[in-house]
C-alpha atoms as a PDB file:
ATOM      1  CA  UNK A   1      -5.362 -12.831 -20.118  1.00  0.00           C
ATOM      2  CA  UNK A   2      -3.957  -9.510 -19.793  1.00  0.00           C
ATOM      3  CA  UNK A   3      -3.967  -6.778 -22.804  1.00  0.00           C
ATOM      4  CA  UNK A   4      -0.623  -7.489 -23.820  1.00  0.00           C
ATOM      5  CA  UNK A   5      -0.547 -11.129 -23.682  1.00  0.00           C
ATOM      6  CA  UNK A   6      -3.875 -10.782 -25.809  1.00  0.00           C
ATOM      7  CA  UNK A   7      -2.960  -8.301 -28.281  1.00  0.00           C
ATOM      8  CA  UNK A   8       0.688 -10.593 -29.060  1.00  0.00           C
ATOM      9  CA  UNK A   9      -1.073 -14.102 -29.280  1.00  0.00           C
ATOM     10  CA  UNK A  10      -3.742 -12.427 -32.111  1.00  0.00           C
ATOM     11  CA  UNK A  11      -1.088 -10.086 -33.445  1.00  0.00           C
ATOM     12  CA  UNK A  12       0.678 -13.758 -34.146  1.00  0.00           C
ATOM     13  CA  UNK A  13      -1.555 -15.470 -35.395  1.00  0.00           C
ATOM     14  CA  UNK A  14      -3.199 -12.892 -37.926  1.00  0.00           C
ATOM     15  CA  UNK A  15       0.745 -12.494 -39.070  1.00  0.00           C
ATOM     16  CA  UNK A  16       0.445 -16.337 -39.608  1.00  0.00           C
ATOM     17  CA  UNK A  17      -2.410 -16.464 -41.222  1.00  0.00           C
ATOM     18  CA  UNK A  18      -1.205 -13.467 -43.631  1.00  0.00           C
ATOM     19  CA  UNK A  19       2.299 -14.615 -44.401  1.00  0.00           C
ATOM     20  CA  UNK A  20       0.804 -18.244 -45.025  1.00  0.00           C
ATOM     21  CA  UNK A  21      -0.907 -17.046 -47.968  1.00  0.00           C
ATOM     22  CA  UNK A  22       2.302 -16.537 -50.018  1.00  0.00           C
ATOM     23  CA  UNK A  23       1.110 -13.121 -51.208  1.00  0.00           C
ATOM     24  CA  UNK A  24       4.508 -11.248 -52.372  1.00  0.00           C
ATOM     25  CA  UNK A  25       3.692  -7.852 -52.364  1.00  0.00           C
ATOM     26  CA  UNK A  26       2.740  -8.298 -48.425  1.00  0.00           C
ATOM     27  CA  UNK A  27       5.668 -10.548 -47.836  1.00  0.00           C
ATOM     28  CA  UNK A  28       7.816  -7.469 -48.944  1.00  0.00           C
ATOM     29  CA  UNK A  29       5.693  -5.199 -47.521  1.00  0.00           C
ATOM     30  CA  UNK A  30       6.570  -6.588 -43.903  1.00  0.00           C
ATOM     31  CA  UNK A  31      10.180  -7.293 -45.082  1.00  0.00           C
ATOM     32  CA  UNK A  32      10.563  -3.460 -45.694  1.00  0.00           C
ATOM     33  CA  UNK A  33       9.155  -2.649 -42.343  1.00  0.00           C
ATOM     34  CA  UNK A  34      11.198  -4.616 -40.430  1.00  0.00           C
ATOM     35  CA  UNK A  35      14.216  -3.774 -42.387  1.00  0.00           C
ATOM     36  CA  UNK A  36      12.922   0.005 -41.989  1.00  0.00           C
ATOM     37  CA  UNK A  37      13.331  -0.601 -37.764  1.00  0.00           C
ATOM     38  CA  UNK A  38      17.052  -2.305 -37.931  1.00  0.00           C
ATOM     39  CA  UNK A  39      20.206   0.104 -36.376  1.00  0.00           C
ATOM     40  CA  UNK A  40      21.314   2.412 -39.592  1.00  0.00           C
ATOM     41  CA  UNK A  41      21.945   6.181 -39.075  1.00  0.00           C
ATOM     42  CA  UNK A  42      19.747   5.936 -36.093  1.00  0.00           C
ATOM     43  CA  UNK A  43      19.728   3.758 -33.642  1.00  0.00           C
ATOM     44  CA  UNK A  44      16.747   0.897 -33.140  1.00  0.00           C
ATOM     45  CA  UNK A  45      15.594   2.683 -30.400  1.00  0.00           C
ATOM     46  CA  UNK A  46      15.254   6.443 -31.637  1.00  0.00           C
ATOM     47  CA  UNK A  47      13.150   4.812 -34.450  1.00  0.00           C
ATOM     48  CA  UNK A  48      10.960   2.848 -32.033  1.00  0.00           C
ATOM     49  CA  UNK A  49       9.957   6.053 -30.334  1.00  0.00           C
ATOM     50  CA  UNK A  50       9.599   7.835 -33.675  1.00  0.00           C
ATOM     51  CA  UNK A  51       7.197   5.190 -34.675  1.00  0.00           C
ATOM     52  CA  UNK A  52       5.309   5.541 -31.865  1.00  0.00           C
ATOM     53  CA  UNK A  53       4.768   9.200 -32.124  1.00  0.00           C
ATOM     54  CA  UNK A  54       3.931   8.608 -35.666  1.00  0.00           C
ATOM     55  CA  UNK A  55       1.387   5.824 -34.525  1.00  0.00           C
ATOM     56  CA  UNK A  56      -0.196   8.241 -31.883  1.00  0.00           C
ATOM     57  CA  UNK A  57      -0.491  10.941 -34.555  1.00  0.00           C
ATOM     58  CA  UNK A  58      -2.088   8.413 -36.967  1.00  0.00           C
ATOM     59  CA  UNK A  59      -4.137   6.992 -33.893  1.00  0.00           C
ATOM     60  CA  UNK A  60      -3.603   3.291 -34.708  1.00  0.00           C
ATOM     61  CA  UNK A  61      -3.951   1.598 -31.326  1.00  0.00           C
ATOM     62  CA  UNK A  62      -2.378  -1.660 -32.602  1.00  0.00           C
ATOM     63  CA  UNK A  63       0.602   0.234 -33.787  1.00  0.00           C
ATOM     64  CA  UNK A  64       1.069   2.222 -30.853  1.00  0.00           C
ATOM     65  CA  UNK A  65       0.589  -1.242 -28.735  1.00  0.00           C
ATOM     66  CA  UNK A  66       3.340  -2.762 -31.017  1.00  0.00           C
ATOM     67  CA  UNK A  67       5.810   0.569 -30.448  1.00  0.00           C
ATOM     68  CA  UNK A  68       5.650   0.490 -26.677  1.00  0.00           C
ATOM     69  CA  UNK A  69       6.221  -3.111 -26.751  1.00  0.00           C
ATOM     70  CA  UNK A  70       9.323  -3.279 -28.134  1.00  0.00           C
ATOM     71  CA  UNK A  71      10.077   0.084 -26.667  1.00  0.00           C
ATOM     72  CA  UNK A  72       9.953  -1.295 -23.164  1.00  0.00           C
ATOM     73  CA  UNK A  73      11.892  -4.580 -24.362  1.00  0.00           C
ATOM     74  CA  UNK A  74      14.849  -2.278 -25.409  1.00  0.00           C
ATOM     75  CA  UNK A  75      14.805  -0.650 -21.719  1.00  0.00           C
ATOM     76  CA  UNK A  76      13.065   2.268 -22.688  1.00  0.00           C
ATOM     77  CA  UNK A  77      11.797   4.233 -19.208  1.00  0.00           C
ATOM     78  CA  UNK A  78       8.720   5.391 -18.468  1.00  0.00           C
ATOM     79  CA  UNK A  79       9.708   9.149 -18.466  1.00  0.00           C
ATOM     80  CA  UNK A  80      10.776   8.754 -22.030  1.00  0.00           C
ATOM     81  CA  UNK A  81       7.633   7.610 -22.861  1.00  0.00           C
ATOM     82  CA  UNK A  82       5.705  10.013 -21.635  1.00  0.00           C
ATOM     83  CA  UNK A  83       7.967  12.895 -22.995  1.00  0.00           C
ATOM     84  CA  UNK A  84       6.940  11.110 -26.670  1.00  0.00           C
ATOM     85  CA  UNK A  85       3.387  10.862 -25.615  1.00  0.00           C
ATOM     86  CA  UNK A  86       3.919  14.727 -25.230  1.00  0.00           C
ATOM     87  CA  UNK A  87       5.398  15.215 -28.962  1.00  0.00           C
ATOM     88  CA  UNK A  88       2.816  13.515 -29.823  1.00  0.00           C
ATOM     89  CA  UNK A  89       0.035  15.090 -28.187  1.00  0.00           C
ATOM     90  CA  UNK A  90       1.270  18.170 -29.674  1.00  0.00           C
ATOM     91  CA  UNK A  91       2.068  17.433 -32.937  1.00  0.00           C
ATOM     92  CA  UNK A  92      -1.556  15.537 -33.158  1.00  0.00           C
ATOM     93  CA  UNK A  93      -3.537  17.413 -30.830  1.00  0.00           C
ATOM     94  CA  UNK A  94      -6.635  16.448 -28.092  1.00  0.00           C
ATOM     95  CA  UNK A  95      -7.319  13.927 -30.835  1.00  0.00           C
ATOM     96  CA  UNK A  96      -4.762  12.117 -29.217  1.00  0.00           C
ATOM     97  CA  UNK A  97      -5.679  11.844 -25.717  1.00  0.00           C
ATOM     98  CA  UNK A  98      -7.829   9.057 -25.818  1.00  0.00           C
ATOM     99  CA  UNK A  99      -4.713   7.200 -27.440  1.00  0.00           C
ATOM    100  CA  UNK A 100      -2.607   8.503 -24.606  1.00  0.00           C
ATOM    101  CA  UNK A 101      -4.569   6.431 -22.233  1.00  0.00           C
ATOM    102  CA  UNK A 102      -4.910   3.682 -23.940  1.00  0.00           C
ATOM    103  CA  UNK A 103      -1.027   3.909 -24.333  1.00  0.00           C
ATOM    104  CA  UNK A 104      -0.840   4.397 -20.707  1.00  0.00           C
ATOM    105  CA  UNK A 105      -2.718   1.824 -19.908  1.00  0.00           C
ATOM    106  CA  UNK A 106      -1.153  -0.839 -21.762  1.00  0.00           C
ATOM    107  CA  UNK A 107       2.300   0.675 -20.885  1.00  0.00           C
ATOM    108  CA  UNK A 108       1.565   0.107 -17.115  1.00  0.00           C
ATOM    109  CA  UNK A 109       0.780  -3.455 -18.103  1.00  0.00           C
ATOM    110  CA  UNK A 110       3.832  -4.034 -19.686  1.00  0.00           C
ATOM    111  CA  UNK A 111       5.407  -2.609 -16.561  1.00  0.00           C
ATOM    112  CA  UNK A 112       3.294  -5.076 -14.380  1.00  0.00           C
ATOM    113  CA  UNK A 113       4.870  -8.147 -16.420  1.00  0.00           C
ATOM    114  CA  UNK A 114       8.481  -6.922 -15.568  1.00  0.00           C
ATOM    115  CA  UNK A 115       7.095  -6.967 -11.609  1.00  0.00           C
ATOM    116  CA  UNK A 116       6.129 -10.344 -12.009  1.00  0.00           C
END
């Protein structure tokens, strides 16, 4: 199974298993976020990217996995990635370069799928 495959079937089923326990303040919690990522004054995309910058700053792997996902699914290209893995290189500094190939890495495999 390839990263991205992998990392969507757990990401899944750990939501499952979460939102099955009927806790509110979680329930909410995800509400808000994906209520937080819906077109307002800017557009779903813009905040996509500007989540992922925040995730590489905050150097949550899972987030940034999440980002670039739906990033590529809304026809985002692979230069405009790599101009926000840029921002976010410098806003977060060398910290963030093992993220950036991590991010790379999976980006090229959501690339491969598309190829498929």
């Amino acid at each position: 199974m390839n990263k991205v495959d992998e990392f969507n079937e757990y990401r899944q089923k750990m939501n499952d298993r979460i939102m099955a326990q009927d806790n509110k303040v979680l329930k909410r919690f995800f509400s808000l976020d994906n209520q937080t990522y819906s077109d307002g004054a800017l557009d779903v995309k813009t905040k996509e990217l500007l989540g992922l910058v925040a995730s590489m700053v905050l150097r949550c792997d899972d987030c940034i996995a999440y980002h670039l996902g739906t990033a590529h699914k809304l026809g985002v290209t692979t230069d405009q990635i790599f101009e926000v893995f840029s921002i976010a290189n410098l806003v977060g500094g060398s910290i963030c370069i093992p993220h950036t190939r991590r991010a790379v890495e999976y980006w090229d495999d959501l690339e491969k799928q598309v190829e498929k």
